[in-house]
Protein backbone atom coordinates (compact mmCIF):
# COMPACT_ATOMS: atom_id res chain seq x y z
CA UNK A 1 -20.29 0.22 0.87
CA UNK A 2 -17.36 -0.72 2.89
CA UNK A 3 -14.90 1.54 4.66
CA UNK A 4 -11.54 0.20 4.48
CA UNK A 5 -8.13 1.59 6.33
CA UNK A 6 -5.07 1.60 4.58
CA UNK A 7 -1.85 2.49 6.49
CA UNK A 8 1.49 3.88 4.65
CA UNK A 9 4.53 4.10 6.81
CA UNK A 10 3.52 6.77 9.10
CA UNK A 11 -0.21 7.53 8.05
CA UNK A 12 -3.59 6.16 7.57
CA UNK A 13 -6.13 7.37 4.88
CA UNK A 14 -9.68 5.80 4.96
CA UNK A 15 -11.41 4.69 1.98
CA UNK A 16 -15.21 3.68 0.93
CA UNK A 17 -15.19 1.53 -1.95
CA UNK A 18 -18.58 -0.35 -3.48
CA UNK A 19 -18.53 -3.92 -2.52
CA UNK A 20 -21.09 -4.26 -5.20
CA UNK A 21 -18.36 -4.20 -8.05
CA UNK A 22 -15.99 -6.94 -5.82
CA UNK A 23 -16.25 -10.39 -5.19
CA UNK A 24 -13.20 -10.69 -3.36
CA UNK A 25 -12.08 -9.11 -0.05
CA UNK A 26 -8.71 -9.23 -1.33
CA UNK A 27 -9.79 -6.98 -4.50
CA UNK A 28 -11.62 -4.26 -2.40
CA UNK A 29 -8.16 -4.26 -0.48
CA UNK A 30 -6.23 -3.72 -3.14
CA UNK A 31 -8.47 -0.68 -4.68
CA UNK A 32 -8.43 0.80 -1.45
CA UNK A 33 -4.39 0.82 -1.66
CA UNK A 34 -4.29 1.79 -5.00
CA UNK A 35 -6.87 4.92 -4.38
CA UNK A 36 -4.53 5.75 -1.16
CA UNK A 37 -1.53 5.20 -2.81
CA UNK A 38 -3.26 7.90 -5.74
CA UNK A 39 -3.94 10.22 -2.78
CA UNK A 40 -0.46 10.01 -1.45
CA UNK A 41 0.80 11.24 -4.76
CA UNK A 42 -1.39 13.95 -4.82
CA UNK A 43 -0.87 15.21 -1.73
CA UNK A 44 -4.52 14.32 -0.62
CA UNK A 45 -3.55 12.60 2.80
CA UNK A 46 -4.07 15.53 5.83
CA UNK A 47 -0.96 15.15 8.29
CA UNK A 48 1.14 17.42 10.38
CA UNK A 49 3.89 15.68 9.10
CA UNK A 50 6.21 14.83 6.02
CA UNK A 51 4.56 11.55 5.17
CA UNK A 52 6.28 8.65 3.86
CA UNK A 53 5.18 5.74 2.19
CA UNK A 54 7.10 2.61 3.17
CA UNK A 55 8.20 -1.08 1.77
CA UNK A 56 4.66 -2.39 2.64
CA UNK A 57 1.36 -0.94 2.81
CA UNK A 58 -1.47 -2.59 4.97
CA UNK A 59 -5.21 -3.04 4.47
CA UNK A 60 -8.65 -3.48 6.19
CA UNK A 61 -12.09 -3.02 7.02
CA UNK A 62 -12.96 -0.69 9.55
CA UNK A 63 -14.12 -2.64 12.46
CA UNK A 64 -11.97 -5.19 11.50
CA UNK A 65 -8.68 -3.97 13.27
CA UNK A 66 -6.64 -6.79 15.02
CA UNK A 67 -8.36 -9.59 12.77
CA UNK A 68 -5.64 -10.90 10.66
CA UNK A 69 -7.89 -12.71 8.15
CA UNK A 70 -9.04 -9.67 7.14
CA UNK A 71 -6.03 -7.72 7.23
CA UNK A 72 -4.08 -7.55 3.97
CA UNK A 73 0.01 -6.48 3.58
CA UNK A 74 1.27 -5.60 -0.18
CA UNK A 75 4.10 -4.46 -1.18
CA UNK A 76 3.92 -0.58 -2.18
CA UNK A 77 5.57 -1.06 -5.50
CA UNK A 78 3.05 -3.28 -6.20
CA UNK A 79 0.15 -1.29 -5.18
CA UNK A 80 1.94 1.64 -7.05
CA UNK A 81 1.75 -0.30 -10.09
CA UNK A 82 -2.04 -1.56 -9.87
CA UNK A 83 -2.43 2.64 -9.12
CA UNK A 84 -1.59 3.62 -12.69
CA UNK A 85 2.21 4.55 -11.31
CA UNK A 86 4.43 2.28 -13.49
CA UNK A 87 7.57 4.57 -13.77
CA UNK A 88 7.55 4.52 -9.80
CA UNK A 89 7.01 1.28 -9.41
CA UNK A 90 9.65 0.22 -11.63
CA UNK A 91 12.09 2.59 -9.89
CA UNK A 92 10.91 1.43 -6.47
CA UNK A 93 11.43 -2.18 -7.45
CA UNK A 94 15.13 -1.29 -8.53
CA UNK A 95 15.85 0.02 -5.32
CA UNK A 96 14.54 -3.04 -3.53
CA UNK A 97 16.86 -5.03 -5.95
CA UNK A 98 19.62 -2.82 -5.26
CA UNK A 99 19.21 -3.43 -1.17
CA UNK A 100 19.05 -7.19 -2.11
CA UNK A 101 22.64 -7.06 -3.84
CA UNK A 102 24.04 -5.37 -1.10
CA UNK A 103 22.94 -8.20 1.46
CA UNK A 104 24.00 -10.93 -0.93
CA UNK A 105 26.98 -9.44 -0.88
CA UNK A 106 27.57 -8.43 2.39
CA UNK A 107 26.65 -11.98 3.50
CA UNK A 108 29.07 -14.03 0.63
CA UNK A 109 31.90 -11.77 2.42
């Protein structure tokens, strides 16, 4: 078993997942998002304070902190989407596209 940290905008939520059903780092990262990103649905993450979720959401192994080889960044509508949360995923994607336009066409002023 490996314990991996996963960090939302303003929150962290640790997770044990079975390196026994992985053979990729990468993969037990992402199923440590997805299970966070389940719990953050749910209401399962303890703060003091209105958590929020964020564009990104960043991965790794306990006792790995500050080693960027093993630290892995995803976007959250993507992790949303591997969590069995297509609807919000779709909807956070939009608004991603939407921020996109904007820029384009700020800048092409």
């Amino acid at each position: 078993m490996k314990v991996f940290d996963v960090k939302g905008s303003n929150w962290i939520n640790s997770v044990e997942i079975n390196n026994e059903n992985y053979d990729k780092y990468s993969n037990m990262a992402m199923e440590a998002m997805a299970q966070s990103f389940d719990a953050f649905m749910k209401n399962e993450i303890n703060s003091d304070e209105e958590l929020e979720l964020g564009l990104v959401m960043t991965c790794h192994e306990q006792g790995c902190e500050g080693q960027l080889d093993k630290e892995i960044i995803c976007l959250s509508y993507l992790v949303a989407e591997n969590a069995g949360y297509p609807e919000i995923a779709k909807a956070m994607r939009q608004e991603i596209d939407k921020v996109q336009s904007q820029m384009r066409d700020e800048r092409n002023k």
